[in-house]
Protein backbone atom coordinates (compact mmCIF):
# COMPACT_ATOMS: atom_id res chain seq x y z
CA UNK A 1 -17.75 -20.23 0.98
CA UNK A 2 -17.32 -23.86 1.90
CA UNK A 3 -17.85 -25.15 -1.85
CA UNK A 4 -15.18 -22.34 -2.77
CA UNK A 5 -12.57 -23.37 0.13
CA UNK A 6 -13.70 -27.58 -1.22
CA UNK A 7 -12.88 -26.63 -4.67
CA UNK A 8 -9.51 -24.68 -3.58
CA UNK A 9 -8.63 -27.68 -2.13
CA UNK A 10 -8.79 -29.79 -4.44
CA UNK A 11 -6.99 -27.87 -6.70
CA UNK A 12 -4.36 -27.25 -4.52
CA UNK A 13 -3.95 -31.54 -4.62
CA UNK A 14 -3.79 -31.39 -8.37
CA UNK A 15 -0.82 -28.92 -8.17
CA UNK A 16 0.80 -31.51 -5.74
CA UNK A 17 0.46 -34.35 -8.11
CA UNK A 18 1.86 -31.67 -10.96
CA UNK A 19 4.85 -31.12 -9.22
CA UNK A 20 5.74 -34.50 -8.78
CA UNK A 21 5.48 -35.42 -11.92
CA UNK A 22 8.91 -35.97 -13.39
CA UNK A 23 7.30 -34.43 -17.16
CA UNK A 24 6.59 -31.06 -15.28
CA UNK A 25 9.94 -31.22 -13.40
CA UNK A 26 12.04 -31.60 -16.51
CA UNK A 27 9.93 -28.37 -17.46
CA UNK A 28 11.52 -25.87 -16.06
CA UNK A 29 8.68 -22.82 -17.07
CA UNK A 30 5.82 -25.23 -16.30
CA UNK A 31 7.04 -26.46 -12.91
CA UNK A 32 7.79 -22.88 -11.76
CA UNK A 33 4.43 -21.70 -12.77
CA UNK A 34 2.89 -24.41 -10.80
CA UNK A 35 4.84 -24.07 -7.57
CA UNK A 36 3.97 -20.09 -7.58
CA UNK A 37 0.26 -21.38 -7.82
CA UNK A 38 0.86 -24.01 -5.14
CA UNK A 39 2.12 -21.20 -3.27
CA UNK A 40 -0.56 -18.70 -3.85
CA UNK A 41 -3.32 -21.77 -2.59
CA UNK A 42 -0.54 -23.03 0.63
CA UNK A 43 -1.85 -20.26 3.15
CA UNK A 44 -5.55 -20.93 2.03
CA UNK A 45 -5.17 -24.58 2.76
CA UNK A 46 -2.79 -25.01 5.39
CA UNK A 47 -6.17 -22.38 7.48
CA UNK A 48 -8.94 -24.66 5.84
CA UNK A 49 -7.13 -27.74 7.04
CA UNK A 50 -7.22 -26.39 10.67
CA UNK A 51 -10.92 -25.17 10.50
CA UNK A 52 -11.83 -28.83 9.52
CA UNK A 53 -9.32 -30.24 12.03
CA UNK A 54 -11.55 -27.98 14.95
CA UNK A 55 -14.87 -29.17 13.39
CA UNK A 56 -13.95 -32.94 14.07
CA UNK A 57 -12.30 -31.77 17.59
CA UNK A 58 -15.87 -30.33 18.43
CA UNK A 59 -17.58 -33.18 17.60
CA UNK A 60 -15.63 -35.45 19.53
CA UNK A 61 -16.15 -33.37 22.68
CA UNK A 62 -20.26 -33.20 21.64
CA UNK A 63 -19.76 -37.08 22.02
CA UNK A 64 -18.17 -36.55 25.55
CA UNK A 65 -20.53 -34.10 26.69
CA UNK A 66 -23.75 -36.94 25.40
CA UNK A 67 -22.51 -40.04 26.79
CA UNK A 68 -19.76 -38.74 29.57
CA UNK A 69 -20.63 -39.37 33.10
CA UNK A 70 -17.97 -37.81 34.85
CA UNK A 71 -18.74 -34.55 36.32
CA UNK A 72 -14.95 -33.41 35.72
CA UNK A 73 -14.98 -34.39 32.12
CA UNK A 74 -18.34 -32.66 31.54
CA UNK A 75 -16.96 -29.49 33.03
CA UNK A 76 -13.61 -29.48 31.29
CA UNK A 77 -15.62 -30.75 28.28
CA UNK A 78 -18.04 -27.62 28.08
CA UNK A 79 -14.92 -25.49 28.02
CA UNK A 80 -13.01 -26.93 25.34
CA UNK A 81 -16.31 -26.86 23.49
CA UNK A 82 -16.33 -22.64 23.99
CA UNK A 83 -13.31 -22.26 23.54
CA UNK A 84 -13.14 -24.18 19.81
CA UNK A 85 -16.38 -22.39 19.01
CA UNK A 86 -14.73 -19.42 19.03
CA UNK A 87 -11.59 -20.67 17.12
CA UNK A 88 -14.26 -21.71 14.95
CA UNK A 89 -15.47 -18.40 14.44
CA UNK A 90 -12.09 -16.96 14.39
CA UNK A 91 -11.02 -19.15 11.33
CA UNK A 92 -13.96 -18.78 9.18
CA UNK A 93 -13.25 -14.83 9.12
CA UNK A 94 -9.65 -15.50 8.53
CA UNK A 95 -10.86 -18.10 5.61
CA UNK A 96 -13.06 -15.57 4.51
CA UNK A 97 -10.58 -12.64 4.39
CA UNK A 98 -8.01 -15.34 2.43
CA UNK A 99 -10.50 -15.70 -0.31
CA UNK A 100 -11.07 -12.15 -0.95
CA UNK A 101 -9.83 -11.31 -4.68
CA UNK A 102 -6.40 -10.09 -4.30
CA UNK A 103 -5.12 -6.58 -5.29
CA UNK A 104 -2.90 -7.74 -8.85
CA UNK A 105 -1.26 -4.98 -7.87
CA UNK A 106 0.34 -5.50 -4.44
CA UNK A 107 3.37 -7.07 -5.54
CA UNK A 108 4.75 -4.04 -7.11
CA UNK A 109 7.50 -1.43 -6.25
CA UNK A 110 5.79 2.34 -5.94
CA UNK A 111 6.63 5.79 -6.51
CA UNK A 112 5.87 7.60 -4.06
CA UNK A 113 5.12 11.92 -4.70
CA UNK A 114 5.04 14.26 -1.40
CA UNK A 115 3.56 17.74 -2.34
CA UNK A 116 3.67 20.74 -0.25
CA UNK A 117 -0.06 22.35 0.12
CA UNK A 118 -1.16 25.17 1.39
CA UNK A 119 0.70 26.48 4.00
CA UNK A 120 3.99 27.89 1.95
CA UNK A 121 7.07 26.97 3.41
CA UNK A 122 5.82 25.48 6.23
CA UNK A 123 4.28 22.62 3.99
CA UNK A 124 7.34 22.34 2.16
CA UNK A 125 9.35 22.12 5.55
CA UNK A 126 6.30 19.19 6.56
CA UNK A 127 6.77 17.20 3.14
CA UNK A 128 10.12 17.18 4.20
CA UNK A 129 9.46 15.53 7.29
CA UNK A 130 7.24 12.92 5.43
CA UNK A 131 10.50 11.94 3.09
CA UNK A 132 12.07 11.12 5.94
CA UNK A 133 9.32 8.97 7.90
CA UNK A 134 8.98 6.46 4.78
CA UNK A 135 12.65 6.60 4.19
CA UNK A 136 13.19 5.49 7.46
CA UNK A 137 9.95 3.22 7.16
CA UNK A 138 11.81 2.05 4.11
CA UNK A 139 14.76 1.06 5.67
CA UNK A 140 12.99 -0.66 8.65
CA UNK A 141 11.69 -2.78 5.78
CA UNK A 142 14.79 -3.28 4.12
CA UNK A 143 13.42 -1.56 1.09
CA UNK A 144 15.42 0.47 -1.55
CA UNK A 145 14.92 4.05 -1.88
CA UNK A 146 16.01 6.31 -4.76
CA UNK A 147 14.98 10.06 -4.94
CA UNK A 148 13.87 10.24 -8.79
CA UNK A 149 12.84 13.74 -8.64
CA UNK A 150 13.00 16.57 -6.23
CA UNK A 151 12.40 20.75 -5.69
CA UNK A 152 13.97 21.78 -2.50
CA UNK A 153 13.40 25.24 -1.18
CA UNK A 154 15.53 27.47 0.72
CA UNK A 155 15.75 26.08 3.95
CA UNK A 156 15.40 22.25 3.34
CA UNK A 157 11.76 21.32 2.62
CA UNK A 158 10.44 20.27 -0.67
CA UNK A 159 7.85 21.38 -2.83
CA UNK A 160 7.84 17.90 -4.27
CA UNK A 161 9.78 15.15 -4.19
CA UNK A 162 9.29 11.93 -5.77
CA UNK A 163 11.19 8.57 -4.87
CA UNK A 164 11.01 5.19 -5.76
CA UNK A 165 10.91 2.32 -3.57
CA UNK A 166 11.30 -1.02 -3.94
CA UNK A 167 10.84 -4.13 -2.23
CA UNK A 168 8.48 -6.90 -0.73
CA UNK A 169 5.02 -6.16 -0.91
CA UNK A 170 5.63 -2.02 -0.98
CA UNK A 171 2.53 -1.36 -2.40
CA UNK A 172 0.46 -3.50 -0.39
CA UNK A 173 2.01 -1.84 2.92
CA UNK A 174 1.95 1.56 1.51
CA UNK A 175 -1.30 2.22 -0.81
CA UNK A 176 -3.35 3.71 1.70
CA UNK A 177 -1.50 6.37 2.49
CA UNK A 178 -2.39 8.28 -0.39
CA UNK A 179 -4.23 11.58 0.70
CA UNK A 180 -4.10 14.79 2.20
CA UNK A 181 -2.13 14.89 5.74
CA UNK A 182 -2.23 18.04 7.53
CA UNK A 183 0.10 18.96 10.25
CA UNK A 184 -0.62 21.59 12.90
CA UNK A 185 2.22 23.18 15.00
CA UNK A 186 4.34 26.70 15.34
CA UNK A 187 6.81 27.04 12.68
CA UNK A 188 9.85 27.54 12.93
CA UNK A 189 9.32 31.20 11.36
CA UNK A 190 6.60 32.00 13.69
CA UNK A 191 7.55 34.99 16.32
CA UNK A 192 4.17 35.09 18.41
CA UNK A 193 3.99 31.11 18.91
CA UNK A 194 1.02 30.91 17.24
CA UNK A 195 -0.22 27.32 15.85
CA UNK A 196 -0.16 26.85 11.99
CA UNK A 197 -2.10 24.41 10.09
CA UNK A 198 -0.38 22.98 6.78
CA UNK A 199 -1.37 20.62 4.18
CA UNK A 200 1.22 18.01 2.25
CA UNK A 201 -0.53 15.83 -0.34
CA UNK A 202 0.73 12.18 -0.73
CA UNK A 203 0.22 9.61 -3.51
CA UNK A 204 1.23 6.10 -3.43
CA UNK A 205 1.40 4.99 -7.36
CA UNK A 206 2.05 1.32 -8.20
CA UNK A 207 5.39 1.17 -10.78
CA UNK A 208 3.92 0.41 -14.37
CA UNK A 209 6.34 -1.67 -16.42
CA UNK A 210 6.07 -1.10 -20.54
CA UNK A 211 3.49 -4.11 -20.65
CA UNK A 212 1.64 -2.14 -18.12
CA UNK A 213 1.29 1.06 -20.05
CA UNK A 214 1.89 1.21 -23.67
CA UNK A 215 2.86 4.98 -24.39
CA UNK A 216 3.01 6.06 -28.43
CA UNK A 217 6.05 8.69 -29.07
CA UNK A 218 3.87 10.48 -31.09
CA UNK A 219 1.43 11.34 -27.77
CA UNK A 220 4.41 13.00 -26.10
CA UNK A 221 6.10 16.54 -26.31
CA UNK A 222 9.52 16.80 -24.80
CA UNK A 223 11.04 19.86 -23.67
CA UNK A 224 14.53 20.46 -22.54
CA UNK A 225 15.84 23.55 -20.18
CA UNK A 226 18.64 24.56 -17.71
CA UNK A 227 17.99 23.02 -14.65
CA UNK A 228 17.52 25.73 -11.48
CA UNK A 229 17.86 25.16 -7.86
CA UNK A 230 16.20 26.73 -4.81
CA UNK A 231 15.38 30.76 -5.79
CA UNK A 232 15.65 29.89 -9.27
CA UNK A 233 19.24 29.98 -9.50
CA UNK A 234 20.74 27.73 -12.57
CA UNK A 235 22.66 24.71 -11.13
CA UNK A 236 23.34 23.59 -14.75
CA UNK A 237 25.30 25.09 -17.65
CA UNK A 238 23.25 22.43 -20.46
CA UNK A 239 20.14 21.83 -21.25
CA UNK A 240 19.74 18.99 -19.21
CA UNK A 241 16.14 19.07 -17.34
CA UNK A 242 13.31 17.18 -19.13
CA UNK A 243 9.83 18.46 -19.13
CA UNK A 244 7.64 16.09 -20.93
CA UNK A 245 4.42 16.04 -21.34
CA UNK A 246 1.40 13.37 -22.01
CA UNK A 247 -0.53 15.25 -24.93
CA UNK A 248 -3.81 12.97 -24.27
CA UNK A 249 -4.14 13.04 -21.01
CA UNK A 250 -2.87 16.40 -20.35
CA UNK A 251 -0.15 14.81 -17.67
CA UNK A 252 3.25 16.83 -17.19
CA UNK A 253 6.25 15.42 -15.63
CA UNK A 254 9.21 17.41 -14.94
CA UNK A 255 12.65 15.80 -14.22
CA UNK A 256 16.41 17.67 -13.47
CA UNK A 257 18.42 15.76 -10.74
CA UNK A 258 20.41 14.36 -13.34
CA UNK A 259 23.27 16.35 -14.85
CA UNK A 260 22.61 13.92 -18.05
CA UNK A 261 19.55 14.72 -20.24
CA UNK A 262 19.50 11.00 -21.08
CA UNK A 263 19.03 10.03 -17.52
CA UNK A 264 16.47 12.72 -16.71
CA UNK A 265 14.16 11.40 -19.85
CA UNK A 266 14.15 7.91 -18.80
CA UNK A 267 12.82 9.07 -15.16
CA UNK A 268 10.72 11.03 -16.67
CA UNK A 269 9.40 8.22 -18.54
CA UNK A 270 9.16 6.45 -15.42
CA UNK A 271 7.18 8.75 -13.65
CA UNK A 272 5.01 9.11 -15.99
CA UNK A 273 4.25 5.66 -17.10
CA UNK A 274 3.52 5.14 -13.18
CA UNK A 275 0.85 7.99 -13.27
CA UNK A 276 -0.67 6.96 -16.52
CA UNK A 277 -1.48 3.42 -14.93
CA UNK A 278 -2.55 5.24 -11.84
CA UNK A 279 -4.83 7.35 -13.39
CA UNK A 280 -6.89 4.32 -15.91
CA UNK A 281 -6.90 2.20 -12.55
CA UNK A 282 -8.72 5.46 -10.64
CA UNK A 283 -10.99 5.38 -13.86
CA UNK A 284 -11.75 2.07 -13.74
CA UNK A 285 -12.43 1.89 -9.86
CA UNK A 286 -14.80 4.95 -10.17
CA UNK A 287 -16.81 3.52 -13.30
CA UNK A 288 -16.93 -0.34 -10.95
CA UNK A 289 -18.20 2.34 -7.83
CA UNK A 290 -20.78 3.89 -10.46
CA UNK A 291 -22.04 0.40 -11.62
CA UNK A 292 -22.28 -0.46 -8.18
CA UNK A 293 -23.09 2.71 -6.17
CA UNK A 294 -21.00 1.84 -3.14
CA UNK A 295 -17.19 2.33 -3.00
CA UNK A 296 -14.69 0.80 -0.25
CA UNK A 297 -12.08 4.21 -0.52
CA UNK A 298 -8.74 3.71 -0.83
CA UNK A 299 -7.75 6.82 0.73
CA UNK A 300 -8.10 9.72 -2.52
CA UNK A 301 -5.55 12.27 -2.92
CA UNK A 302 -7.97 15.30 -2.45
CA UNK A 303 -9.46 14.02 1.08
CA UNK A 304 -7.79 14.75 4.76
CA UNK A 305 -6.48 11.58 5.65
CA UNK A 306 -4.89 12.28 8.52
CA UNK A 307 -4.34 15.20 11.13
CA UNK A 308 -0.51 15.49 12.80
CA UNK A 309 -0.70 17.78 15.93
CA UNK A 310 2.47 18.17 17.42
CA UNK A 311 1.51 20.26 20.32
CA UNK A 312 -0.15 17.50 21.51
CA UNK A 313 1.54 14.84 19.84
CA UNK A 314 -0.75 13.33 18.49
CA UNK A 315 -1.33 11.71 15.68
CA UNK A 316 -5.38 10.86 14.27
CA UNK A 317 -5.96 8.76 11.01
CA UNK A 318 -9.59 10.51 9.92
CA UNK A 319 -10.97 7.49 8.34
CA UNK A 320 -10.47 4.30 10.76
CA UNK A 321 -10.79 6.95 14.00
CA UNK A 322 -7.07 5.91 15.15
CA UNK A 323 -5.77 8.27 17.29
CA UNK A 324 -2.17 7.90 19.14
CA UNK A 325 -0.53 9.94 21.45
CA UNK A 326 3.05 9.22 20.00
CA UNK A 327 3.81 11.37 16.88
CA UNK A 328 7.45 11.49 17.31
CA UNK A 329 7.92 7.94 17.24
CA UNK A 330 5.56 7.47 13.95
CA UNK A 331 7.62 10.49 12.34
CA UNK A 332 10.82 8.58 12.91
CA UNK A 333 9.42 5.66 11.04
CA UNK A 334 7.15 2.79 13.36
CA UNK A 335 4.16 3.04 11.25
CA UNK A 336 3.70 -0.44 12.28
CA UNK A 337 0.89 0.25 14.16
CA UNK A 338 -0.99 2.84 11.92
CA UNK A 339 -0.46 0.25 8.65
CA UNK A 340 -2.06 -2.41 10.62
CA UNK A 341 -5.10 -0.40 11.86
CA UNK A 342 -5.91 0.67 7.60
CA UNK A 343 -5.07 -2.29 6.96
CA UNK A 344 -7.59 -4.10 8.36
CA UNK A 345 -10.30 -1.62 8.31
CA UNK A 346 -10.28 -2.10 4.47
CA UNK A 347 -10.28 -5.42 4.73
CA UNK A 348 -13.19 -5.25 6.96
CA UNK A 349 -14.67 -3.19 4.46
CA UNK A 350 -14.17 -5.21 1.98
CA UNK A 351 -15.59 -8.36 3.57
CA UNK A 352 -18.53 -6.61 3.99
CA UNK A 353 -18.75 -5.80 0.35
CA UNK A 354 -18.85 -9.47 -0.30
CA UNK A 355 -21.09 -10.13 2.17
């Protein structure tokens, strides 16, 4: 690790020298491709440079601790020399978790597709309630939002709904909460007060750009319809919904908010080009896992995530054993605390991959 962290380092010292060069300054594309690099390395460094700054520290209070005669000194020596031991300790995992390979993927905006399970209209009234605990996540973060597709029911849940959001680091906060999350709690159309249990599925999908996913016209079929509303009613008098479908793959993307057919296709398009990357990625991750018969999860679609039990309010997050006694709060947006909690269980997970 040390070699690594030497060689990062020194690196990071080249890219100083590069952007002080007046040649690279007078480059406009070179000298913001090395201060993005400089950046990347800054966090790295800046925690190396303090880990060898409490090396020399402990030294010099081994030196007291040798030749010191005070009995004072000795004592107050002793606990400087625990207490930068375990700063020590503390900065080589943080160094270690810094050097971990990053996700080239973090950076990017997500859509984000809430599906009611089993459960009927109770699901559909619980994916509802999920659209609005990451909208108001979202807007906590100062995110954009922007429903791209939706099919409301009756009496206001969704049997899907698909928005976009964008922003700083979405998918980095949000990827893990891809997965089955099943809520328990009377509905609303229950007479004898009996306790349901419903299933929504989530998944978080990185945004694909066109030099993500390259999709040939002739793989697609497009179909156009009236668009319906809840009951199957017909909201529109054109043929303005968009059904379009991925003839290789199989995938099927539906799209009507719009009143414009134009519109509708490009979301559409969007959707799908987000699945399509979603789905190689999933590909790829499970032939790595096959190669090397361990897999850190990531939180699949098809497994029970997390259990929301409102008689109790409580909520439990299956696969770090988190359980908090404060579901209204989390439904109303502070997922602070939950996002944390995955987030560094896969990090520890990851560290010990490495390892």
């Amino acid at each position: 690790m040390f070699q690594k962290l030497d060689e990062v380092e020194m690196k990071y010292q080249e890219l100083n020298r590069l952007l002080g060069d007046p040649k690279i300054i007078a480059d406009r594309a070179a000298f913001l491709k090395y201060a993005k690099a400089h950046a990347d390395l800054s966090e790295v460094v800046t925690k190396y440079q303090e880990y060898k700054k409490t090396i020399r520290e402990q030294e010099e209070v081994q030196e007291i601790l040798r030749e010191g005669d005070d009995p004072d000194l000795q004592e107050l020596a002793r606990q400087d020399v625990k207490e930068l031991e375990e700063k020590q300790k503390e900065l080589e995992h943080q160094l270690r978790a810094l050097l971990l390979p990053k996700d080239p993927l973090d950076e990017k905006n997500i859509l984000l597709e809430i599906r009611a399970g089993t459960g009927g209209e109770e699901a559909a009234l619980f994916a509802a309630d999920l659209f609005r605990m990451y909208s108001r996540y979202a807007e906590q973060q100062a995110w954009k939002l922007e429903v791209l597709s939706s099919s409301p029911t009756g009496i206001g849940g969704f049997k899907e709904i698909i928005i976009g959001i964008s922003g700083k680091r979405v998918y980095s906060r949000l990827k893990y909460e891809s997965g089955g999350h099943r809520v328990q709690r009377v509905p609303v159309t229950e007479t004898s007060g009996r306790i349901h249990t419903s299933a929504v599925t989530v998944a978080v999908l990185p945004e694909a750009e066109e030099v993500d996913v390259e999709i040939n016209p002739a793989d697609l079929q497009i179909d156009v319809y009236r668009s319906s509303g809840p009951g199957g009613q017909s909201v529109n008098t054109t043929d303005s919904a968009v059904r379009m479908t991925h003839i290789p793959t199989g995938l099927v993307v539906t799209c009507q908010d719009e009143r414009s057919q134009h519109k509708n296709r490009a979301r559409a398009m969007h959707i799908l080009r987000a699945r399509l990357l979603d789905k190689y990625r999933r590909e790829q991750d499970e032939k790595i896992a096959l190669e090397r018969k361990t897999q850190v999860g990531t939180g699949d679609r098809s497994d029970r995530i997390r259990t929301y039990n409102f008689p109790q309010n409580r909520i439990t997050d299956h696969r770090v054993g988190l359980t908090l006694y404060k579901l209204q709060q989390i439904l109303e947006g502070n997922l602070e605390e939950t996002l944390d909690a995955l987030g560094a269980y896969f990090q520890s997970e990851a560290l010990k991959q490495v390892a």
